[in-house]
Protein backbone atom coordinates (compact mmCIF):
# COMPACT_ATOMS: atom_id res chain seq x y z
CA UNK A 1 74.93 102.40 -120.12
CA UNK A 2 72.54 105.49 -121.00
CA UNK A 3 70.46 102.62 -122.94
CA UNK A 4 70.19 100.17 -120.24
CA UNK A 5 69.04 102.90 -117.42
CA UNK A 6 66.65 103.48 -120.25
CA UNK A 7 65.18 99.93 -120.57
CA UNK A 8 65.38 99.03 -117.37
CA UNK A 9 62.97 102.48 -116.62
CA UNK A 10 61.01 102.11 -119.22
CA UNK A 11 60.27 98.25 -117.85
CA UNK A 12 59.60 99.40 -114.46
CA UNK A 13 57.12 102.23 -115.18
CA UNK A 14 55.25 99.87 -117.80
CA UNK A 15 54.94 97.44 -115.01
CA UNK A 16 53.46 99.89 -112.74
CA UNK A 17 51.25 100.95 -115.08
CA UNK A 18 49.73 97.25 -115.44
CA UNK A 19 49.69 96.48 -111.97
CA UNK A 20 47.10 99.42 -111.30
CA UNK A 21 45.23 99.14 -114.75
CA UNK A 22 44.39 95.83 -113.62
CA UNK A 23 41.90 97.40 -110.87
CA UNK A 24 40.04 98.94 -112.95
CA UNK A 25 36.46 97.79 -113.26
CA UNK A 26 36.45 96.01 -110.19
CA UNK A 27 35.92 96.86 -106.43
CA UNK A 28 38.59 95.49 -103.95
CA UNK A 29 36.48 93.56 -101.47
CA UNK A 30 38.74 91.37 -99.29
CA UNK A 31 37.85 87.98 -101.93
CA UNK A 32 38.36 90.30 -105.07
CA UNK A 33 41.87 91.82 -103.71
CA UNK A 34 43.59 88.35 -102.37
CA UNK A 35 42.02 86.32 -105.10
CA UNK A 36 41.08 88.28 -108.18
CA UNK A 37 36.96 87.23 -107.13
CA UNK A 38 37.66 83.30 -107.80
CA UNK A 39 37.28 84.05 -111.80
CA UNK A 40 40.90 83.22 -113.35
CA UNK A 41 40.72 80.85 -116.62
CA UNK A 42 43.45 78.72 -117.68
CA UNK A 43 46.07 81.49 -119.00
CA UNK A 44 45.75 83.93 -115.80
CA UNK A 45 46.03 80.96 -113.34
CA UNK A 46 49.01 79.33 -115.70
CA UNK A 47 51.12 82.75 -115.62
CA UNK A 48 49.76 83.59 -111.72
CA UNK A 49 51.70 80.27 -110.82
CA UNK A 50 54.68 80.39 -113.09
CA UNK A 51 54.97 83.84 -111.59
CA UNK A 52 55.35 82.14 -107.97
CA UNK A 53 57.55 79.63 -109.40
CA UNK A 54 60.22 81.53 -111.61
CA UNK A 55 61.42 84.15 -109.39
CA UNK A 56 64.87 85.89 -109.00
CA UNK A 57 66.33 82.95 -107.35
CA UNK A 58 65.50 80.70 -110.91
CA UNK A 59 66.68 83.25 -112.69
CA UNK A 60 70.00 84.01 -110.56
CA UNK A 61 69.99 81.22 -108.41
CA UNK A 62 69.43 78.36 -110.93
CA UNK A 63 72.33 79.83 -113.26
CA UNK A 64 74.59 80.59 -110.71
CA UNK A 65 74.22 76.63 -108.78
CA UNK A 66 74.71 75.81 -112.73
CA UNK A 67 78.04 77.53 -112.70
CA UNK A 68 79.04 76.97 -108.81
CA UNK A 69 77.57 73.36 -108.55
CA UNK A 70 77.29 71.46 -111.91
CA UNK A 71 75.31 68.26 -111.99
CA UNK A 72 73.35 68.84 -108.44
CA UNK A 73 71.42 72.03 -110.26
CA UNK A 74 69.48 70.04 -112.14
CA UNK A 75 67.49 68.56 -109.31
CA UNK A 76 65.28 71.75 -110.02
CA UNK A 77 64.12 70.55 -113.37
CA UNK A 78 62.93 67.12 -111.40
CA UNK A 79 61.24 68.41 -108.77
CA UNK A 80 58.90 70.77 -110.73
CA UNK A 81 57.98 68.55 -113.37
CA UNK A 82 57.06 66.29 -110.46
CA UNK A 83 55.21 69.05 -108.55
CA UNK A 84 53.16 69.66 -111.42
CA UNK A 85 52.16 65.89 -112.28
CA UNK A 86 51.09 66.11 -108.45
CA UNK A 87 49.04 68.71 -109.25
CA UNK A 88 46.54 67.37 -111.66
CA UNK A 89 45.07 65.90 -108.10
CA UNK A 90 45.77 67.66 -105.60
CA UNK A 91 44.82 71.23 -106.54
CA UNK A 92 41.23 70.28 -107.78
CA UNK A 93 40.74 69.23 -104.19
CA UNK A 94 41.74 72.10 -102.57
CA UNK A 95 39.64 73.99 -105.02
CA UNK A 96 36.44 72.32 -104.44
CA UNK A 97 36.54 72.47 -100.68
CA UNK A 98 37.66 76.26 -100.79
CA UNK A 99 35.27 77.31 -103.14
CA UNK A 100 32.18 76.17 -101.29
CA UNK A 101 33.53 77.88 -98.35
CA UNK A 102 34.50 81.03 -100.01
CA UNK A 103 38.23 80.51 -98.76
CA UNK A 104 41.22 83.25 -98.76
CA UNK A 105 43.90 81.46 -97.32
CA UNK A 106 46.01 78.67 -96.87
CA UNK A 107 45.11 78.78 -93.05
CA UNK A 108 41.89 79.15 -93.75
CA UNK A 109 41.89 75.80 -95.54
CA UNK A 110 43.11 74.08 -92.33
CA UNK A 111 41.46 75.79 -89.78
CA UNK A 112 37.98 74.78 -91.87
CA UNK A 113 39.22 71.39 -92.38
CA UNK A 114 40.10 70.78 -88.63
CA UNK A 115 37.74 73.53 -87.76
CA UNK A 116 40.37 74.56 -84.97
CA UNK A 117 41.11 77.67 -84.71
CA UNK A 118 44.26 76.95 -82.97
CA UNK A 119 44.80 75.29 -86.71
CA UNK A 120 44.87 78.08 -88.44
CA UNK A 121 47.07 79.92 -86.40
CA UNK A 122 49.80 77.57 -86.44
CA UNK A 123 49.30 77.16 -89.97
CA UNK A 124 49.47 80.92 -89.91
CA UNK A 125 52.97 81.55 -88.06
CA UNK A 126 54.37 78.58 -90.13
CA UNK A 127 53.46 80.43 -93.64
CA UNK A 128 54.15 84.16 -92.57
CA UNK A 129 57.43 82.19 -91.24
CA UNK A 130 58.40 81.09 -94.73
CA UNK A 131 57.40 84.14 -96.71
CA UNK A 132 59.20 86.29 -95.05
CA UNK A 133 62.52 85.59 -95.68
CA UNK A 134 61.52 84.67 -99.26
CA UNK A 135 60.37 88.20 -100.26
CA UNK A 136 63.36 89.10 -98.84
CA UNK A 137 65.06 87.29 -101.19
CA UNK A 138 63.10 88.85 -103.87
CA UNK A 139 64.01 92.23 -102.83
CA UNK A 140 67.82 91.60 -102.61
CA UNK A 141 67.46 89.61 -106.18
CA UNK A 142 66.49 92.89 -107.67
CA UNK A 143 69.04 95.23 -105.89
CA UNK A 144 71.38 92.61 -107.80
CA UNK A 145 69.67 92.78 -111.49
CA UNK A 146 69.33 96.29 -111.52
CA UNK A 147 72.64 96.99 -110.19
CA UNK A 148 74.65 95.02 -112.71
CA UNK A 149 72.46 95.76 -115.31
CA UNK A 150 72.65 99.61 -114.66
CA UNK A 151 76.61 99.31 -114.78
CA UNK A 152 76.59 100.30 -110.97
CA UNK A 153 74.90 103.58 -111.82
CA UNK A 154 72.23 102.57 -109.42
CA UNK A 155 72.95 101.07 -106.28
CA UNK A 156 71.56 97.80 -104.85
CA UNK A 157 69.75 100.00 -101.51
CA UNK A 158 68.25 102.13 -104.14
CA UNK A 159 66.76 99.18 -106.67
CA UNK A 160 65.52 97.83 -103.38
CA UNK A 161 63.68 101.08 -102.33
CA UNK A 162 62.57 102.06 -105.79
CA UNK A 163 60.65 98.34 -106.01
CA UNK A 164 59.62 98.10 -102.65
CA UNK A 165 57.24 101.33 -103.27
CA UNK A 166 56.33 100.16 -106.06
CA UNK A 167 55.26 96.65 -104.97
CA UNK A 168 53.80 98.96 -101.90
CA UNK A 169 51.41 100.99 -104.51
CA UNK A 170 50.31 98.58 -107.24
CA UNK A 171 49.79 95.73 -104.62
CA UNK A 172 47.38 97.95 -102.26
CA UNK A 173 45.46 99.16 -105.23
CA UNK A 174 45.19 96.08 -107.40
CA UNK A 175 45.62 92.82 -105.54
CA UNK A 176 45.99 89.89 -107.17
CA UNK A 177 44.89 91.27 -110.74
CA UNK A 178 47.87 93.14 -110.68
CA UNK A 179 50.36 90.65 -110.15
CA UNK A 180 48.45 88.48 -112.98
CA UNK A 181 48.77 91.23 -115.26
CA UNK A 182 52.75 92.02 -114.84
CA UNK A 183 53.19 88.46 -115.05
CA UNK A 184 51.81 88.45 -118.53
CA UNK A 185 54.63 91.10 -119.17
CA UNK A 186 57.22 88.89 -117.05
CA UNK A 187 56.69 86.09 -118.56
CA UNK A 188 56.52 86.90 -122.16
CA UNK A 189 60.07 88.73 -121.64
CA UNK A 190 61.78 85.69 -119.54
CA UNK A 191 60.76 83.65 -122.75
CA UNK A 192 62.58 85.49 -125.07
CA UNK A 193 65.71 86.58 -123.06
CA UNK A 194 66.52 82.85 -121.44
CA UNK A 195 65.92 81.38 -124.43
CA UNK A 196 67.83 83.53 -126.21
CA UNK A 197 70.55 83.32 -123.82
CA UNK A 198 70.77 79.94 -123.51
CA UNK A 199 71.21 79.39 -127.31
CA UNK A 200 73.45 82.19 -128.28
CA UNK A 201 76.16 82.00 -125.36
CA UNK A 202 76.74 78.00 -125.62
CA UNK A 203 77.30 78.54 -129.61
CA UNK A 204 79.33 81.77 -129.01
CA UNK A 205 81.83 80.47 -126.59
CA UNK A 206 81.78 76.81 -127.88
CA UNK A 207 80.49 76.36 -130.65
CA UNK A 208 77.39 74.48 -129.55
CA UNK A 209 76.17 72.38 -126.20
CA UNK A 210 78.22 69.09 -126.99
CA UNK A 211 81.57 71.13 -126.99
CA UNK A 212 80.36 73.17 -124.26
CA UNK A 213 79.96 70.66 -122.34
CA UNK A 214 83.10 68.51 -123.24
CA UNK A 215 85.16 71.59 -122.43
CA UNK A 216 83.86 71.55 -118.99
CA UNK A 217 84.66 68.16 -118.04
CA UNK A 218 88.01 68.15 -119.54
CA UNK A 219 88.62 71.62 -117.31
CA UNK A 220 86.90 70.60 -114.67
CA UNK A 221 86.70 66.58 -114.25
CA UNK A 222 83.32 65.81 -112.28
CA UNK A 223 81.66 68.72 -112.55
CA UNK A 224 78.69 67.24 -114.41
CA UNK A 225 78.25 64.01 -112.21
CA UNK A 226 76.77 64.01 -108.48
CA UNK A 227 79.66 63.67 -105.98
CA UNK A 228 79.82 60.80 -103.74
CA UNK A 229 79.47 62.24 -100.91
CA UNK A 230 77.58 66.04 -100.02
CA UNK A 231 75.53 66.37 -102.70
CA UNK A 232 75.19 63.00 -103.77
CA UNK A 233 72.81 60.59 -105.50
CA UNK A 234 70.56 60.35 -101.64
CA UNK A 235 70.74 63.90 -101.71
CA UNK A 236 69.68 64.67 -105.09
CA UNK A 237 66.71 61.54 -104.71
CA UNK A 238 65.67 62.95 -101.20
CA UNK A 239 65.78 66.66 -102.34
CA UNK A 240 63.89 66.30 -104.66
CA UNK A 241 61.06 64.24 -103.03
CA UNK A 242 60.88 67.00 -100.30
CA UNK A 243 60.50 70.13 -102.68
CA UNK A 244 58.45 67.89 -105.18
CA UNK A 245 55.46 67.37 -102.43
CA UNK A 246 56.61 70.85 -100.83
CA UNK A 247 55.88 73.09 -103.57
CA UNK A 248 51.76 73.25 -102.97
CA UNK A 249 52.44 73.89 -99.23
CA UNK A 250 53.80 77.17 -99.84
CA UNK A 251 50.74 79.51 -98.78
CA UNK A 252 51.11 81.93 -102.00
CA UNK A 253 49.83 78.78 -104.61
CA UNK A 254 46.76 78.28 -101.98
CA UNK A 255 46.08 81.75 -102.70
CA UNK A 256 46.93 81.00 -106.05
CA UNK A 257 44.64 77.77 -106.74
CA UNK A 258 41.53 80.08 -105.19
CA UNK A 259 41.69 82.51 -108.33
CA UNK A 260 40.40 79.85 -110.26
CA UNK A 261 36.67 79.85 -111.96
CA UNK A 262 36.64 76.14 -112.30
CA UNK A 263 39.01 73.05 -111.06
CA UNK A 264 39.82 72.03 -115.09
CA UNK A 265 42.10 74.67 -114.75
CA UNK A 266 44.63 73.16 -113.04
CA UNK A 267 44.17 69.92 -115.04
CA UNK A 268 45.29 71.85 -117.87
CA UNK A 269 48.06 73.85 -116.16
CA UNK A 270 49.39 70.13 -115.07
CA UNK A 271 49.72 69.47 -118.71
CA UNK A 272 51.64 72.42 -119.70
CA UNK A 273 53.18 73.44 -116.75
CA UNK A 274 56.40 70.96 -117.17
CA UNK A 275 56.77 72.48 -120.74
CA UNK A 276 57.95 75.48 -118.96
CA UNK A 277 60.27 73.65 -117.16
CA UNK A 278 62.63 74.43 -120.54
CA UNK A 279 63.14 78.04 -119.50
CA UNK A 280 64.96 76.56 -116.60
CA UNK A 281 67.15 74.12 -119.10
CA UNK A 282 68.40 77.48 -120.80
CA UNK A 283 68.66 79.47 -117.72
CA UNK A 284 71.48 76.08 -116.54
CA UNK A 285 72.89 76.15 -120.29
CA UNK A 286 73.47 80.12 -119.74
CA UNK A 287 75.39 79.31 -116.01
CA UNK A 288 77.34 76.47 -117.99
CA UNK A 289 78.32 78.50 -120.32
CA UNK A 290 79.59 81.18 -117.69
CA UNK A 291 81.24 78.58 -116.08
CA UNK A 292 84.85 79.26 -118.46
CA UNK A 293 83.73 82.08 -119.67
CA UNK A 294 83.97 84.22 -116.90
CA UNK A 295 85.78 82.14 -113.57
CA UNK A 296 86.47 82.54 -110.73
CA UNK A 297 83.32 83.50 -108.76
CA UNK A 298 83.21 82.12 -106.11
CA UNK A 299 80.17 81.11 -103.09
CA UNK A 300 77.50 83.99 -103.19
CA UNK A 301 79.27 85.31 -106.18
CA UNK A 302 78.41 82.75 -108.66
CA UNK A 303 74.65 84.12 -108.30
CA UNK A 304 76.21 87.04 -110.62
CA UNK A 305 77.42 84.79 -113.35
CA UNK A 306 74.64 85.47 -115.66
CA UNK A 307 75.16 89.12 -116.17
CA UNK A 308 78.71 88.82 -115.58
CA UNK A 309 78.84 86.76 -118.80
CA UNK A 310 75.82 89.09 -120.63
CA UNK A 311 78.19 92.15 -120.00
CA UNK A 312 81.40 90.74 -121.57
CA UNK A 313 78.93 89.72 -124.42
CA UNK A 314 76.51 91.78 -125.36
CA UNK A 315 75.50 95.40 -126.15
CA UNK A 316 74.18 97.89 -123.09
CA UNK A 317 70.95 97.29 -125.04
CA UNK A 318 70.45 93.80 -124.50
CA UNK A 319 71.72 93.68 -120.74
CA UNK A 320 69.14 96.13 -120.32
CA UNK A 321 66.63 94.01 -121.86
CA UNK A 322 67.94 90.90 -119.93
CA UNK A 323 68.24 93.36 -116.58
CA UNK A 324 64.37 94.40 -117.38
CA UNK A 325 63.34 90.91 -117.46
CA UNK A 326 64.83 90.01 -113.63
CA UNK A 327 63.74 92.62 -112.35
CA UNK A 328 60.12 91.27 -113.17
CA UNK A 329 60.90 88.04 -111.83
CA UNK A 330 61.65 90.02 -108.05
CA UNK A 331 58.29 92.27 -108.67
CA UNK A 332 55.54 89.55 -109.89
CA UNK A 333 56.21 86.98 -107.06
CA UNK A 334 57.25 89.49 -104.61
CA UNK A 335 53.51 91.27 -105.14
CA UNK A 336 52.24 87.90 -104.14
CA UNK A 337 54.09 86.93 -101.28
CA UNK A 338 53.13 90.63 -100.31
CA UNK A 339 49.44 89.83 -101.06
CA UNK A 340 49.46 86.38 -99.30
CA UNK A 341 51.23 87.42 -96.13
CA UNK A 342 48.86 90.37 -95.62
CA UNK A 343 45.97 88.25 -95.96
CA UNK A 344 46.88 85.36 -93.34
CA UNK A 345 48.21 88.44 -90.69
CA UNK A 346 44.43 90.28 -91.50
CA UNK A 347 42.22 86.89 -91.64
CA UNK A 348 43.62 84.28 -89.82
CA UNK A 349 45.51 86.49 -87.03
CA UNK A 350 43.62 89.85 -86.41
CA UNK A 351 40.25 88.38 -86.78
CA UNK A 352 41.42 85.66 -84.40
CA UNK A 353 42.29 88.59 -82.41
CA UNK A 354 39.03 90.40 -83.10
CA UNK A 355 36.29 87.67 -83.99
CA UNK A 356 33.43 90.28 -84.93
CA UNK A 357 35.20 92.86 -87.13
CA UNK A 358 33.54 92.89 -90.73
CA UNK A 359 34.84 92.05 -93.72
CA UNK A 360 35.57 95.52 -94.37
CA UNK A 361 37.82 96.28 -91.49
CA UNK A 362 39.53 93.11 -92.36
CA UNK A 363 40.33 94.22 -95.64
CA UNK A 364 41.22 97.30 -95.05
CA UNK A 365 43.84 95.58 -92.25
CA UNK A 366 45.15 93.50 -95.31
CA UNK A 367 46.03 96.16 -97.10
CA UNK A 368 47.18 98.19 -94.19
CA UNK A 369 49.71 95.17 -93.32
CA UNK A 370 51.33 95.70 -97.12
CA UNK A 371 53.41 98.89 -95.99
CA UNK A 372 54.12 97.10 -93.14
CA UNK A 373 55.28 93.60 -94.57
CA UNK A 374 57.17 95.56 -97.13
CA UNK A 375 58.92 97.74 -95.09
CA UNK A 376 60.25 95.14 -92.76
CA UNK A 377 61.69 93.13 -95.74
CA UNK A 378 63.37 95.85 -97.06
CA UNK A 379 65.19 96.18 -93.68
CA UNK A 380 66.20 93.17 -93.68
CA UNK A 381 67.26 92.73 -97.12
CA UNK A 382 69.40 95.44 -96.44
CA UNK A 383 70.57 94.83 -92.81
CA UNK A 384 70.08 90.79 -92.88
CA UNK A 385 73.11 88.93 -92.58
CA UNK A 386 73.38 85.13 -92.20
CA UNK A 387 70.29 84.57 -90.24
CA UNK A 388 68.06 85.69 -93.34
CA UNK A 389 70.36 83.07 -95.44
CA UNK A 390 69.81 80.65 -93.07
CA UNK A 391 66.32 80.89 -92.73
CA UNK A 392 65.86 81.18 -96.30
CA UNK A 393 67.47 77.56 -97.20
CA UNK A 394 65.08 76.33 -94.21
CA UNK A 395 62.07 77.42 -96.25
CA UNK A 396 61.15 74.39 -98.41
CA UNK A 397 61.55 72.10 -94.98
CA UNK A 398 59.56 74.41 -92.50
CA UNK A 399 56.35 74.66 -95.39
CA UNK A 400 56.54 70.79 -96.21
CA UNK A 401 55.91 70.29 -92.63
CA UNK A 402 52.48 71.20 -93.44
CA UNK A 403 52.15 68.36 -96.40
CA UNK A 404 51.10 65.29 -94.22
CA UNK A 405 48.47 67.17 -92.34
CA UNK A 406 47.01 68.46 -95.64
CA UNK A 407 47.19 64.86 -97.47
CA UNK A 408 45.55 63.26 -93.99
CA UNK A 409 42.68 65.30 -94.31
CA UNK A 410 41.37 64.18 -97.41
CA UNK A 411 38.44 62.24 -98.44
CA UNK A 412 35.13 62.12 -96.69
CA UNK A 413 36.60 63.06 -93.15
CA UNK A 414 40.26 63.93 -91.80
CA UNK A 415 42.04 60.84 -91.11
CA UNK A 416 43.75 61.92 -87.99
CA UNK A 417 42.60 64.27 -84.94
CA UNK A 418 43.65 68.27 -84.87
CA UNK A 419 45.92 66.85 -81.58
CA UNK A 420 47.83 64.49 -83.90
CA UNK A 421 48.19 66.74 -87.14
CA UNK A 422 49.24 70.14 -85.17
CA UNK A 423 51.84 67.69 -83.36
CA UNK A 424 53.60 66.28 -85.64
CA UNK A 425 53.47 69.91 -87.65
CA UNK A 426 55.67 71.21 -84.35
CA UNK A 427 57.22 68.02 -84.23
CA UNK A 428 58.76 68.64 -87.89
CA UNK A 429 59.23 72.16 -87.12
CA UNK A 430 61.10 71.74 -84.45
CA UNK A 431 63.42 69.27 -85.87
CA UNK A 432 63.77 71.58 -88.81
CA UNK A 433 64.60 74.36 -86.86
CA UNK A 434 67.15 73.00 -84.26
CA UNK A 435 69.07 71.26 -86.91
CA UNK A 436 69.05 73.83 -89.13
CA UNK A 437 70.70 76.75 -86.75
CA UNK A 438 72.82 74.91 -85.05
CA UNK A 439 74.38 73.99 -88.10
CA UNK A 440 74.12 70.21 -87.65
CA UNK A 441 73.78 67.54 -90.05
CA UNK A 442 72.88 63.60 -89.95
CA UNK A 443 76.85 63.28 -90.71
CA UNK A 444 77.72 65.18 -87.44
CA UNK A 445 75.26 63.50 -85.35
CA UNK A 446 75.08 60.11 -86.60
CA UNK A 447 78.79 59.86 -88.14
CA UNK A 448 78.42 55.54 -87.90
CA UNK A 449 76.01 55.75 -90.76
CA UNK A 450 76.28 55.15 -94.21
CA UNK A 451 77.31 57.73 -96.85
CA UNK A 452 73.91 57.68 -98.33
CA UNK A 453 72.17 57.98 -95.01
CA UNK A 454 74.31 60.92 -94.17
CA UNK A 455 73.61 62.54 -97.22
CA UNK A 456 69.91 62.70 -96.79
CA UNK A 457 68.50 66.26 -96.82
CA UNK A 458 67.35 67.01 -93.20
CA UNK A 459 64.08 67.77 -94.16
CA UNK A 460 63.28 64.22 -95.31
CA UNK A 461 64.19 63.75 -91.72
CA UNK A 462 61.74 66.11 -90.09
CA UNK A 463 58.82 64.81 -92.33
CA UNK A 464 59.13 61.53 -90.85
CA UNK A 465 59.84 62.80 -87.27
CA UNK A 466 56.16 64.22 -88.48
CA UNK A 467 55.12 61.10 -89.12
CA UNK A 468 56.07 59.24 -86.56
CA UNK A 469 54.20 62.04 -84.46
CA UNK A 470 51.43 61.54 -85.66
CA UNK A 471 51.15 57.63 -85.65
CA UNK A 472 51.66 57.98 -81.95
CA UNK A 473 49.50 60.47 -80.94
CA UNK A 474 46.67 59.02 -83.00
CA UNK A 475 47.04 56.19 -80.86
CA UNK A 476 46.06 57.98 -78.25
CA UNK A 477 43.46 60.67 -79.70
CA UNK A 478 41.20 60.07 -81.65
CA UNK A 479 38.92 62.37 -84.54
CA UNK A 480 37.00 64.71 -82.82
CA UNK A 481 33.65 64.68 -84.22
CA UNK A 482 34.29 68.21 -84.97
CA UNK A 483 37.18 66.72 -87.48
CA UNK A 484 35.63 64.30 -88.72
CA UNK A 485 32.73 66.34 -90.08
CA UNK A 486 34.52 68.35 -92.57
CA UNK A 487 35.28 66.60 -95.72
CA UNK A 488 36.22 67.47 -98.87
CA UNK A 489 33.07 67.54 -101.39
């Protein structure tokens, strides 16, 4: 135990240490703090994004739906690889028109394109909507790691205040270079552990993937197929369309495509990118492997699978080393989201507020909000019941809201007016939202259907309640010629 407190410490102090390192040399104007000055190459940007990507809930989450779920994990391997081929065209877009216009944020983006203010704040509560609950996620991720991998000598409230300060300190004095910097550190440790995790344990408690797996379904008969009703084939197919086109509405990877010195980065990164997708396959082979190994964990429980089964089979040492690892995977995308959110409160809502304040004072507001944004998340992570959970599971739906909007306003002009695109964006949200807490579902409303319809996630259903918005009110209003002067260059 006296090993792991010592690797896990060691971990967290080195990642401190990168996080402000990374400042120096540079002065932490507003552009340089959210996004590193727009001079990222290929291997910053690659490990900025993987960062956002592979977060505590990959690293817990994805094993312990692996253990808890079976076959209906794996829709997480399709949608990225997906979300990455979409990519290659998307992102160079966004890139050119942001880069002209010396961008920050997602809002930004879509206030410039619609040039409506009132565009930008929407886009604004939508985003700070979303990341909220996510860094909370984050934040009670870590309590989780460092817990289990401490042995219970320190508590989850105490992992949670020990990293929020720290996200506090090396986010307000680095930015954006710090979070690319840890993630070299993440990233090169998540490598190693889940790979070597998802190698050994299968072999160990098997004797290799085939018999794994064969054990599995002869304990556990349709565990590796999709049911035929829940989580069936429509939900797998419709899942997976939704967080496929959702993943590049999240408002972090707008923040995360401006870093870039040049839009061949992200053709490169589309290339790559699904390669990584393999460090999820081992994290699933390590939550399969749990799955016998260590039963009976049940609902939220399964989430602690992983190190369940890394205790009962391996040294303090390496479930230190493993424990070290996730907790780098709650501190590199919980910088960002800290990062991001504090930028679309400074720039897109207090200068709303206050149209004439300099770029100074709106930095300094930005980094002021951190504290702030932190703080509030850590209350919640530790107070949050159900409501947190709820909204959490809502995020991929309320952010993909956002998708048609941002497609529509490609090419030389928008295609639709600000009217249409901001109403079917509340439109989606709202359908999101109501469905969502009340606890409905397509099968409780529409029982008459068929299986497959009822199966359907809900967002799916929003996005073309967003659609059909749209269609209708662009009927009636037109492009302003406000709208349909911007244009991507």
């Amino acid at each position: 135990m006296t090993v792991s407190l010592a690797i896990l410490g060691s971990c967290f102090v080195v990642a401190i240490a990168l996080g402000l390192y990374a400042k120096r040399g540079h002065t932490m104007t507003l552009e340089q703090w959210s996004v590193g000055g727009r001079g990222f190459g290929s291997l910053f940007v690659f490990l900025l994004m993987a960062g956002e990507i592979y977060t505590t809930f990959t690293f817990l989450g994805g094993s312990g739906w692996a253990y808890g779920k079976g076959a209906p994990a794996l829709y997480i391997l399709c949608y990225l690889t997906l979300a990455y081929s979409l990519s290659y065209f998307l992102l160079p877009a966004i890139w050119r028109y942001a880069r002209g216009r010396r961008l920050v944020s997602q809002a930004d983006f879509f206030s410039a394109k619609y040039e409506s203010p009132a565009m930008g704040l929407l886009v604004s509560v939508v985003g700070v909507a979303a990341l909220v609950p996510y860094l909370v996620l984050q934040l009670k991720g870590l309590g989780i790691i460092v817990a289990e991998a401490s042995y219970g000598a320190i508590s989850p409230a105490t992992a949670m205040w020990s990293g929020t300060v720290a996200l506090m300190v090396y986010v307000v004095v680095s930015g954006v270079r710090g979070s690319a910097w840890t993630a070299t550190l993440k990233d090169l440790m998540i490598l190693i552990v889940v790979v070597a995790m998802g190698v050994y344990l299968p072999f160990h408690y098997h004797g290799g993937y085939g018999a794994m797996f064969a054990a599995i379904d002869a304990a556990k008969p349709g565990f590796l197929t999709l049911p035929a009703s829940g989580m069936s084939q429509s939900w797998f197919v419709s899942t997976v369309l939704l967080t496929s086109v959702g993943v590049y509405t999240w408002p972090q990877f707008f923040a995360g495509v401006y870093t870039a010195k040049s839009e061949n980065v992200f053709r490169k990164n589309a290339v790559m990118l699904p390669l990584y997708q393999l460090v999820v396959l081992f994290v699933f082979f390590t939550g399969f492997a749990a799955t016998l190994a260590v039963p009976g964990l049940t609902g939220a429980d399964a989430d602690l699978s992983l190190f369940r089964l890394a205790k009962a089979t391996f040294a303090p040492w390496a479930v230190g080393t493993i424990g070290a690892a996730g907790l780098l995977t709650a501190l590199v995308p919980g910088s960002v989201l800290l990062i991001t959110a504090a930028t679309i409160l400074a720039k897109n809502v207090f200068r709303a507020a206050v149209p004439h304040s300099s770029e100074q004072t709106v930095g300094f507001v930005a980094r002021a909000m951190v504290p702030v944004l932190a703080l509030c998340a850590l209350y919640l992570a530790l107070h949050g019941g159900q409501a947190i959970v709820a909204l959490l599971l809502m995020g991929y739906n309320v952010v993909t809201q956002l998708f048609p909007a941002l497609v529509l306003s490609f090419g030389d002009r928008p295609r639709i007016s600000t009217t249409a695109a901001m109403a079917g964006i509340i439109a989606g949200e709202f359908t999101v939202a109501v469905v969502s807490l009340s606890g409905m579902s397509l099968a409780k409303l529409a029982p008459s259907l068929p299986q497959a319809a009822k199966d359907l996630n809900i967002g799916i259903v929003a996005l073309l309640v967003n659609l059909a918005v749209v269609a209708v009110v662009s009927v009636f209003v037109r492009r302003t010629p406000a709208a349909a002067a911007a244009h991507i260059s």
